[in-house]
Protein backbone atom coordinates (compact mmCIF):
# COMPACT_ATOMS: atom_id res chain seq x y z
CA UNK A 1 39.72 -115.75 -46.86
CA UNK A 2 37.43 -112.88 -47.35
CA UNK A 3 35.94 -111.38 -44.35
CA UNK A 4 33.33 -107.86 -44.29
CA UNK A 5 31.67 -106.83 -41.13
CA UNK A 6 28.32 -105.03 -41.68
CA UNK A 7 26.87 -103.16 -38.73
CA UNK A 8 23.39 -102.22 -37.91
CA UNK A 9 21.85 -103.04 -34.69
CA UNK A 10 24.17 -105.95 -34.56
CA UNK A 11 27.11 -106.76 -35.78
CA UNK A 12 27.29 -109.17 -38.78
CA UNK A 13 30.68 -110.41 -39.68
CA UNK A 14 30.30 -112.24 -43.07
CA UNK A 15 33.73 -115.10 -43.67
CA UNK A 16 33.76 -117.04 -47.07
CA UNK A 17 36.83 -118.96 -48.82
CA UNK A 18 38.19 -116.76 -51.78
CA UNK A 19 37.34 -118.78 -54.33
CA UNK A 20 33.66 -119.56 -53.37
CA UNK A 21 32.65 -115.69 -53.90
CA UNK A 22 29.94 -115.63 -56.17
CA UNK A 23 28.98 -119.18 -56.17
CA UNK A 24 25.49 -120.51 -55.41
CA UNK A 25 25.65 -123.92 -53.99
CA UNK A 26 21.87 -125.92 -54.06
CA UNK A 27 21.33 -128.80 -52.62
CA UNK A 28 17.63 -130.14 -51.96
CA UNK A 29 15.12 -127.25 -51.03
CA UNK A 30 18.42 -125.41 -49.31
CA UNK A 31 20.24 -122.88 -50.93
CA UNK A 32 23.64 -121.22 -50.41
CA UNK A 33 24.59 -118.19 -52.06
CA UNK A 34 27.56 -116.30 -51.85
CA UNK A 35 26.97 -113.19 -53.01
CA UNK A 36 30.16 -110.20 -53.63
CA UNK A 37 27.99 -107.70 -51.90
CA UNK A 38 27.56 -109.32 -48.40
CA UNK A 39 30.42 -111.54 -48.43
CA UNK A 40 33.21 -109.76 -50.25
CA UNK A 41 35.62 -107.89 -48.18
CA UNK A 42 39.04 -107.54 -47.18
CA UNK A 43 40.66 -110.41 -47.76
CA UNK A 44 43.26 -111.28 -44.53
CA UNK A 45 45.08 -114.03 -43.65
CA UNK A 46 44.21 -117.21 -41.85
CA UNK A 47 45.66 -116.30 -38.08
CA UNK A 48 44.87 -113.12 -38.34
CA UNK A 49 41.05 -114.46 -39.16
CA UNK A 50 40.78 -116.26 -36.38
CA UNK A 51 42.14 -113.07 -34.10
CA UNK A 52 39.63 -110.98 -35.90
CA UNK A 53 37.04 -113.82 -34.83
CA UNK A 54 38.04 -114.04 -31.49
CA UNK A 55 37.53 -110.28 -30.87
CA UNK A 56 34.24 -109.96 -32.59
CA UNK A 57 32.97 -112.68 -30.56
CA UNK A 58 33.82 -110.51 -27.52
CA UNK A 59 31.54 -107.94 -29.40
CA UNK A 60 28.24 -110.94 -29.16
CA UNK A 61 28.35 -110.31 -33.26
CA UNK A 62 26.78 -112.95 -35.67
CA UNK A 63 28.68 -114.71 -38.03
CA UNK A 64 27.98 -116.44 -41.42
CA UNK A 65 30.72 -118.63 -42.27
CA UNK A 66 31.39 -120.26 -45.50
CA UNK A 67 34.24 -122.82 -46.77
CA UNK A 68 36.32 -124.98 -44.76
CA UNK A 69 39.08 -122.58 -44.00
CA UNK A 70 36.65 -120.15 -43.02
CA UNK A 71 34.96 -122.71 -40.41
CA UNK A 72 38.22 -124.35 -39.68
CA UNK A 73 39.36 -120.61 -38.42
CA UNK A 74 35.84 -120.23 -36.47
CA UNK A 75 36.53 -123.43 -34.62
CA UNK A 76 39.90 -122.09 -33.86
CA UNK A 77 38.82 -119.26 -32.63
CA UNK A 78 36.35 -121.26 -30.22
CA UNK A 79 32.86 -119.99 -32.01
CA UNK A 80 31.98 -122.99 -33.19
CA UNK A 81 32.15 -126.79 -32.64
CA UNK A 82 31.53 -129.45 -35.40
CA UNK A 83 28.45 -129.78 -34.14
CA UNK A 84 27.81 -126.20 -35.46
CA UNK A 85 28.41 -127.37 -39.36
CA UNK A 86 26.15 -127.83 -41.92
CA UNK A 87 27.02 -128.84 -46.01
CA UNK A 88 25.37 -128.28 -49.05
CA UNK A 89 26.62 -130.02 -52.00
CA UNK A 90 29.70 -130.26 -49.68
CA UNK A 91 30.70 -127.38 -48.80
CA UNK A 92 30.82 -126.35 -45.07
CA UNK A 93 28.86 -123.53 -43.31
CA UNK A 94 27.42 -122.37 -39.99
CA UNK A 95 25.69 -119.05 -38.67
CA UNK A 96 25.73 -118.28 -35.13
CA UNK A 97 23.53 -115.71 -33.73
């Protein structure tokens, strides 16, 4: 998995699947692109994902999650629920804020 934080007034921590970097995903009027510069970052193993999760969540940071790795470590990590998941063209997402 790829995971880049970005701060500004909050922090942002961007999680995609390797292999979807750079992909655009459409389905309907949605859109999902997964674009290198806000997505690709250090790329770090799947415990040590959901560790990284778990103490940015301590932070109150926002997360855009991509792939089903990436969620599967977010519901892991207790950020998000099923309930929190959304697909286009079925591939799994969710944002928290």
């Amino acid at each position: 998995m790829l995971l880049k934080v970005h701060r500004s007034y909050r922090i942002i921590v961007a999680i995609c699947d390797t292999e979807l970097i750079g992909k655009t995903f459409e389905e309907d009027i949605r859109q999902l692109k997964i674009n290198e510069h806000f997505f690709k970052g250090q790329e770090v193993p799947y415990a040590e994902t959901v560790e990284l999760i778990k103490k940015q969540i301590l932070e109150d940071a926002s997360f855009n999650i991509v792939g089903p790795e990436a969620v599967k470590a977010a519901q892991e990590a207790g950020l998000i629920t099923s309930q929190h998941v959304s697909k286009i063209q079925g591939i799994q997402y969710a944002l928290t804020f």
